[in-house]
Protein backbone atom coordinates (compact mmCIF):
# COMPACT_ATOMS: atom_id res chain seq x y z
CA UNK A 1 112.18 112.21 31.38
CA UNK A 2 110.31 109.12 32.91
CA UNK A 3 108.28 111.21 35.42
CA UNK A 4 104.82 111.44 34.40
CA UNK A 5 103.58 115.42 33.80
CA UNK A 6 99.69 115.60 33.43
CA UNK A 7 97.97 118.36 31.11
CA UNK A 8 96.46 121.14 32.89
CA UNK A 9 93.41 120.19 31.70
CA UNK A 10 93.64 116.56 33.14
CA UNK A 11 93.09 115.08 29.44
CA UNK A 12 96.41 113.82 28.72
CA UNK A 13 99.80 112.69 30.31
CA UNK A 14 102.81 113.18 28.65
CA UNK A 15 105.32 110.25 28.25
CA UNK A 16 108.33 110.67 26.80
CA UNK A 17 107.40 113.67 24.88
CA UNK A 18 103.90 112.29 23.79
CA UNK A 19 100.33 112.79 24.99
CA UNK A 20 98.67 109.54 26.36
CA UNK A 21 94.73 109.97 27.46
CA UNK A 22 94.25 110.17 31.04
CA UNK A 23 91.43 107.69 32.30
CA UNK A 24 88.21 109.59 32.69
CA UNK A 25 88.22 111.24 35.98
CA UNK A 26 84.36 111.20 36.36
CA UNK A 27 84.45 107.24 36.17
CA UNK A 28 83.41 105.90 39.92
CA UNK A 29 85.87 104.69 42.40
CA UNK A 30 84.78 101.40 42.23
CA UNK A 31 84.85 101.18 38.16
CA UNK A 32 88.17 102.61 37.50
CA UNK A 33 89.29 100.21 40.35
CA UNK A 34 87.14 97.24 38.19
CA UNK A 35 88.79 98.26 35.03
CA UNK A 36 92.02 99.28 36.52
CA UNK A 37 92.57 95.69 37.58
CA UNK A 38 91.15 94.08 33.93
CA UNK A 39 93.60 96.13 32.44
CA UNK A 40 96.70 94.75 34.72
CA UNK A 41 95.54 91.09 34.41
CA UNK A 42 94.70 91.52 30.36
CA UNK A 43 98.43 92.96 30.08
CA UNK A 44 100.44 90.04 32.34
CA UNK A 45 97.77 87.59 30.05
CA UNK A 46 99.14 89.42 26.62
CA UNK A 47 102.65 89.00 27.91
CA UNK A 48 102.28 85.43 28.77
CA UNK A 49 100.67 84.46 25.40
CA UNK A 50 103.84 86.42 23.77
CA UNK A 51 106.10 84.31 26.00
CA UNK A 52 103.99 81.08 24.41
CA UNK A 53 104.37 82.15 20.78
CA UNK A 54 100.58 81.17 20.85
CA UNK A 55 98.60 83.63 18.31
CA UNK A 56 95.26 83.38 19.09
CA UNK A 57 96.14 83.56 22.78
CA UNK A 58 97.72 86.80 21.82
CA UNK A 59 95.09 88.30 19.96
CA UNK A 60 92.78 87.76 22.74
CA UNK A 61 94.86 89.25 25.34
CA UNK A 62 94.97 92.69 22.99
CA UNK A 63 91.80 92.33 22.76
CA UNK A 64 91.12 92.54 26.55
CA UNK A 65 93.75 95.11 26.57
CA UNK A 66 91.72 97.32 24.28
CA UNK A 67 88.39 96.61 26.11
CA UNK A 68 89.99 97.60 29.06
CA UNK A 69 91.30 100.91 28.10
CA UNK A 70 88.13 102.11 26.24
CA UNK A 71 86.37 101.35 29.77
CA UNK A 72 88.93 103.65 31.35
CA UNK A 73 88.13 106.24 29.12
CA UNK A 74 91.80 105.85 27.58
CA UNK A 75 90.93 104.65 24.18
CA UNK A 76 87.83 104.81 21.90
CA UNK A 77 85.70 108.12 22.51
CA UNK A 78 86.68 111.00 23.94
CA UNK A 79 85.24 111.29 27.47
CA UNK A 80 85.07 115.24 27.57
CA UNK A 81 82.16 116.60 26.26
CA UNK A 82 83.07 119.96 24.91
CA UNK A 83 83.79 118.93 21.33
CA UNK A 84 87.91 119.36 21.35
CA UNK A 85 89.58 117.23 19.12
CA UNK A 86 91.76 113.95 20.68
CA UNK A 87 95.80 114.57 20.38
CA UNK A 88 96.04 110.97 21.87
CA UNK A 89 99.47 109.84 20.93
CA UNK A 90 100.70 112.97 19.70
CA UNK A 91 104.06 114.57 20.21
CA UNK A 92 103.19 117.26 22.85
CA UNK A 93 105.84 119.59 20.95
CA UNK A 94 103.11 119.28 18.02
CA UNK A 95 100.10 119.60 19.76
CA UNK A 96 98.40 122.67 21.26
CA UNK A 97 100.20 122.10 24.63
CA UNK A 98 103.79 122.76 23.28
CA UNK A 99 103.80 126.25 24.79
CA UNK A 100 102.82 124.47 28.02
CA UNK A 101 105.37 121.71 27.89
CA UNK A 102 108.16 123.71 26.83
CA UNK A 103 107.48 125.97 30.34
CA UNK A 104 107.52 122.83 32.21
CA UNK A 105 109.79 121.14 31.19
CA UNK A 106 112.52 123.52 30.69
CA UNK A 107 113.22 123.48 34.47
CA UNK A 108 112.61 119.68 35.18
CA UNK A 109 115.28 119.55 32.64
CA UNK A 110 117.37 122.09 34.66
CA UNK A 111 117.07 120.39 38.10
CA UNK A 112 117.66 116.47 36.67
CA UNK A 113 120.99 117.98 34.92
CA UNK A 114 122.17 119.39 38.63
């Protein structure tokens, strides 16, 4: 599947059959839009310093990709605040949202194979 399906709680998307943190929902507008468009530039500047072969170029770039993503909410702490663990990078069919996935998925799975 390369459609994106979001948790019901909001906390996760689930990308080819693993659960990515969502950006933090509460974040302002204007933020998520701030760190939103440090995250794009960070990524084309980690995939130009690849292109160059140049390390230290590279190591910056992740590290703006990193600093990015814990702004967002998508790395680094959680961002809810009722104590549930982080499945970040989990397979979903491991986590407790298997039930879940396997419901919704099942027909997606159904109506792509018509």
């Amino acid at each position: 599947m390369t459609s994106e399906l979001t948790t019901p709680d909001g906390r996760y998307h689930v990308i080819q059959g693993r659960l990515w943190r969502a950006p933090n929902p509460t974040l302002p507008a204007e933020a998520k839009v701030r760190h939103m468009r440090d995250l794009l530039n960070a990524r084309r500047a980690l995939k130009a310093a690849k292109a160059s072969g140049d390390e230290t170029a590279i190591t910056a770039a992740r590290r703006q990709v990193a600093a990015a993503q814990a702004a967002l909410g998508e790395r680094g702490r959680v961002w809810w605040k009722d104590g549930a663990p982080d499945f970040n990078r989990t397979l979903v069919k491991n986590s407790p949202y298997a039930d879940w996935f396997a419901l919704v998925e099942a027909p997606r799975q159904t109506a792509n194979a018509a």
